[in-house]
Protein backbone atom coordinates (compact mmCIF):
# COMPACT_ATOMS: atom_id res chain seq x y z
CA UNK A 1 77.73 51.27 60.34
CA UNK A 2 74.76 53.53 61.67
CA UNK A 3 71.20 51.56 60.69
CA UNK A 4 69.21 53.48 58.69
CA UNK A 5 66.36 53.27 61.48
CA UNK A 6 68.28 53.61 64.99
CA UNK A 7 66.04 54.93 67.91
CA UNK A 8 66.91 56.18 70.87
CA UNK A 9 64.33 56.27 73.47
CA UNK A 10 65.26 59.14 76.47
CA UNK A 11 63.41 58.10 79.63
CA UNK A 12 63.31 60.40 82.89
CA UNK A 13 62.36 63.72 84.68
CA UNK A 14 61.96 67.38 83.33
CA UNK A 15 65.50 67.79 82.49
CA UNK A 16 65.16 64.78 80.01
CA UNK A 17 61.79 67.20 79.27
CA UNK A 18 63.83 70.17 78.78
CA UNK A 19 61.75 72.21 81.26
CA UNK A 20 62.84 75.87 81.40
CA UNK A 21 64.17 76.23 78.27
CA UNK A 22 63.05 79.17 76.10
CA UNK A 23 64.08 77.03 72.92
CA UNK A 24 62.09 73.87 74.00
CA UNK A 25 65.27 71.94 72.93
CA UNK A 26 67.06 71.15 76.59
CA UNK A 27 70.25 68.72 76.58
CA UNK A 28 68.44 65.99 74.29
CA UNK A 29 67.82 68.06 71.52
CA UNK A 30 71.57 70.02 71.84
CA UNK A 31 72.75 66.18 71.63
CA UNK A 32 71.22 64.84 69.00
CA UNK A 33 71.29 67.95 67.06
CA UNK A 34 75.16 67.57 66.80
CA UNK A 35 75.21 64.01 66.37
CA UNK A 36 73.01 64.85 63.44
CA UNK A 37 75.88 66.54 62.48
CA UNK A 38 78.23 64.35 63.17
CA UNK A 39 76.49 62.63 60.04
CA UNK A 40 74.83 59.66 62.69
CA UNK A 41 71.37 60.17 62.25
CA UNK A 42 68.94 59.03 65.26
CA UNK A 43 64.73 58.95 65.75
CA UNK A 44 64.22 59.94 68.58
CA UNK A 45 61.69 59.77 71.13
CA UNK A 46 61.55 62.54 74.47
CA UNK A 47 59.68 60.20 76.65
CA UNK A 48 60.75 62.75 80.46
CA UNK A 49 58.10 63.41 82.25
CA UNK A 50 58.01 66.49 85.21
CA UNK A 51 58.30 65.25 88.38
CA UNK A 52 59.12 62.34 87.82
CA UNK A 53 61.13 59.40 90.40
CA UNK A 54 62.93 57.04 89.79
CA UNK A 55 59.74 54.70 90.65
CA UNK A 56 57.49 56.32 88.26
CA UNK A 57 59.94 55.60 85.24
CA UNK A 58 61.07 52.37 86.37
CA UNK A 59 56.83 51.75 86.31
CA UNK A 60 56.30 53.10 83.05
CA UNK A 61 59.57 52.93 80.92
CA UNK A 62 59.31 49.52 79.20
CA UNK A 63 55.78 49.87 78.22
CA UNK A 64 56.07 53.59 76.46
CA UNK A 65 59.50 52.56 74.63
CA UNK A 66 58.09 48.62 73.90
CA UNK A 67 55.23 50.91 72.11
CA UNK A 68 58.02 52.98 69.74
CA UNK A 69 59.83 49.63 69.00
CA UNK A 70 59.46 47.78 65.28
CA UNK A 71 61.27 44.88 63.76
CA UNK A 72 64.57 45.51 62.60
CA UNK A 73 65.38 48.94 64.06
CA UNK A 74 68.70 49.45 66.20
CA UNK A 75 67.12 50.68 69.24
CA UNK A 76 68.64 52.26 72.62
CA UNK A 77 67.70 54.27 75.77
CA UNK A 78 69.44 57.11 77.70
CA UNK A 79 67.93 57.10 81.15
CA UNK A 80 68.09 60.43 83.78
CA UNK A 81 66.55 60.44 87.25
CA UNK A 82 67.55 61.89 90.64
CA UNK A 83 66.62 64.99 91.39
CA UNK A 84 63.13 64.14 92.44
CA UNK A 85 64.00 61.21 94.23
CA UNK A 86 66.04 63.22 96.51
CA UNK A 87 63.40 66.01 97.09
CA UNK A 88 61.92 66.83 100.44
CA UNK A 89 58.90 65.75 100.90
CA UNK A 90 57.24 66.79 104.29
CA UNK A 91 60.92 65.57 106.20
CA UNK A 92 61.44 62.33 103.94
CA UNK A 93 62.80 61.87 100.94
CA UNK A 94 60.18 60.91 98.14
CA UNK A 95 62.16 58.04 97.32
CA UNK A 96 65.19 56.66 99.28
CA UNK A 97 68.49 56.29 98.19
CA UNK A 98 68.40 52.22 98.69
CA UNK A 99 65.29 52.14 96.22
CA UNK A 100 66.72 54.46 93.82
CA UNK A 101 69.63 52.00 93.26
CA UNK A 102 67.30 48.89 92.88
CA UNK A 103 65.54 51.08 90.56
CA UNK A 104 68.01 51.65 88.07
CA UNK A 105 69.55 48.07 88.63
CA UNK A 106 65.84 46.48 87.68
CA UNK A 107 65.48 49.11 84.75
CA UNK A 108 68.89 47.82 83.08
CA UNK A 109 68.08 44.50 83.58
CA UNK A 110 64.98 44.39 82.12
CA UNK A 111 66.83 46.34 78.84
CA UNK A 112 69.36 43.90 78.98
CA UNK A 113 66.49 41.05 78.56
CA UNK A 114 64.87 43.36 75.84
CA UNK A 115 68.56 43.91 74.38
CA UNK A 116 68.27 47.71 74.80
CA UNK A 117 71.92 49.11 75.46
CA UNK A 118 71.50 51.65 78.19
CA UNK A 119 73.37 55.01 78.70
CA UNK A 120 72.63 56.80 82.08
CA UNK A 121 72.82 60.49 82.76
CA UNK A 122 73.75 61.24 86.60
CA UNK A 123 71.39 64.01 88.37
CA UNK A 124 71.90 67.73 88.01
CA UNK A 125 72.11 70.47 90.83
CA UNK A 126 69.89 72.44 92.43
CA UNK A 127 70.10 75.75 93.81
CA UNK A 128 69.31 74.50 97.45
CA UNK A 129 72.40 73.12 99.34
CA UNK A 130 70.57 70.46 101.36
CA UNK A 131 69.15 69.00 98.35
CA UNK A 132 72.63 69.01 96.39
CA UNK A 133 74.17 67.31 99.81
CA UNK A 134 71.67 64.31 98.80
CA UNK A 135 72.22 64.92 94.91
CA UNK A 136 75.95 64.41 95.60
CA UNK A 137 75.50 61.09 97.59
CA UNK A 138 72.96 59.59 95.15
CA UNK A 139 75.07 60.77 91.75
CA UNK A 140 78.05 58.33 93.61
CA UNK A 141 75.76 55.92 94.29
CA UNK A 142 74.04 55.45 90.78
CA UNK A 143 77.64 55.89 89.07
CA UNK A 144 78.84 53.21 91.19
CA UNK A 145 75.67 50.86 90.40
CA UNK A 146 75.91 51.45 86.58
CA UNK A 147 79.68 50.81 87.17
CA UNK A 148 78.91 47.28 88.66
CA UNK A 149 76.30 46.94 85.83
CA UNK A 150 78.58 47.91 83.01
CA UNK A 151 76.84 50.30 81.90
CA UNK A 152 77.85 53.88 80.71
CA UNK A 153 77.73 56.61 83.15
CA UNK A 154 77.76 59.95 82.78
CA UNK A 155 78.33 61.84 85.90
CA UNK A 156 77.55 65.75 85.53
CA UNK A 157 76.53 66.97 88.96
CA UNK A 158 79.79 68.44 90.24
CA UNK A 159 80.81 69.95 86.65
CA UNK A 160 77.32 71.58 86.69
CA UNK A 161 77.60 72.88 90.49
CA UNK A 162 80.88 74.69 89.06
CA UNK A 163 79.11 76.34 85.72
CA UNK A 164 78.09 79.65 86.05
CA UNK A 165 75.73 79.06 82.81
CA UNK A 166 73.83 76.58 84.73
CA UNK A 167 73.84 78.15 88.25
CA UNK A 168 73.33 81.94 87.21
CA UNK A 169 70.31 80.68 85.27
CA UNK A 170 68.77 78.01 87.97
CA UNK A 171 69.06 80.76 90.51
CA UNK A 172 67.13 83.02 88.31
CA UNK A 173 64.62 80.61 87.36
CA UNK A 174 62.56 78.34 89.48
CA UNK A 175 65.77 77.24 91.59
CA UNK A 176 65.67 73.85 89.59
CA UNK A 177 65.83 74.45 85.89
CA UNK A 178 68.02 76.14 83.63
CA UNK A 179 67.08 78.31 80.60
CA UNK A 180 69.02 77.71 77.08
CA UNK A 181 72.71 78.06 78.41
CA UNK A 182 72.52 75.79 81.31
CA UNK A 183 71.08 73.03 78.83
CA UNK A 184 73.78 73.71 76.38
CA UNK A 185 76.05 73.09 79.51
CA UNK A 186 74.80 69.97 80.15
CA UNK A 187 74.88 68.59 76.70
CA UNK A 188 78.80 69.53 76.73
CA UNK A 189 78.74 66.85 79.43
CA UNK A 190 77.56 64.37 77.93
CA UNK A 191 78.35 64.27 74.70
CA UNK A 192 81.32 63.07 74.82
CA UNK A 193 80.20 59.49 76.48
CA UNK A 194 77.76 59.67 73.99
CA UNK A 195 79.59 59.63 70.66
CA UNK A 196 81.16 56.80 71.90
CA UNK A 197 78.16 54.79 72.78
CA UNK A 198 76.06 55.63 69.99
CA UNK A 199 78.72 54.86 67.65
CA UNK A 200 79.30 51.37 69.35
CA UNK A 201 77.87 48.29 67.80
């Protein structure tokens, strides 16, 4: 049974935003839009920020959600990092692989302690090669991590590299973002994953 006040709190980067999309309704609103549907009605709260790492949410994730938190609401959080992490910045990374991975281990385990089930979205591609090289790498590693952690992953980098709605649409943006049909793209991906998990008690 679906509480009448379940919130779901999306923390990460511009594709959690919905950057690029002519709609303003990126992958979150696509999902929750059909799980509206679906006749499971969610609150819920876009808290993606552009250019964001994996450090910046793990800094500022458990104070903006412990904010949008009451007594007696069924809460949860999808979380989506990556991309920036892996970005060049001046010949290093802006955040290494190794501290990406303790990131999202000490952002589930402080849910865990605030009994907030988790649901993690793997990173998307780019249109540079060298940067989806890293992407690829990091998507194992997280997948693996959230594996370990038993924790839902949803992996949607090499389904995405293979879309022509997401790449045709990257490569005619900014070479990072998709417009409307790359979002609804990536919602395809992970909706699946998350029917189950919002459905599960």
């Amino acid at each position: 049974m679906i509480s009448a006040d379940r919130r779901v709190f999306f923390v990460g980067d511009s594709y959690v935003a919905g950057v690029g999309d002519p709609e303003h309704r990126g992958w979150v609103g696509r999902v929750v839009e059909r799980t509206d549907r679906d006749g499971l009605p969610v609150t819920v709260y876009n808290l993606g920020v552009r250019r964001d790492t994996s450090d910046d949410i793990a800094r500022r994730w458990a104070a903006e959600v412990g904010g949008r938190r009451v007594a007696g609401s069924e809460d949860r959080m999808v979380v989506a990092f990556g991309v920036n992490d892996t970005a060049d910045d001046g010949g290093t990374l802006r955040v290494p692989a190794d501290r990406s991975v303790a990131n999202l281990r000490a952002i589930v385990a402080q849910a865990v302690t605030a009994r907030l089930p988790v649901l993690v979205v793997g990173p998307p591609p780019v249109a540079d090669r060298a940067h989806n090289r890293r992407l690829t790498a990091l998507d194992a590693r997280l997948g693996a991590t959230a594996d370990e952690l038993a924790v839902p992953y949803v992996p949607v980098h090499a389904a995405l590299a293979a879309e022509p709605r997401w790449t045709d649409e990257v490569d005619r943006g900014d070479g990072a973002h998709p417009a409307a049909g790359g979002y609804a793209a990536l919602a395809e991906l992970v909706l699946p994953a998350w029917r189950s998990w919002i459905r599960d008690e």
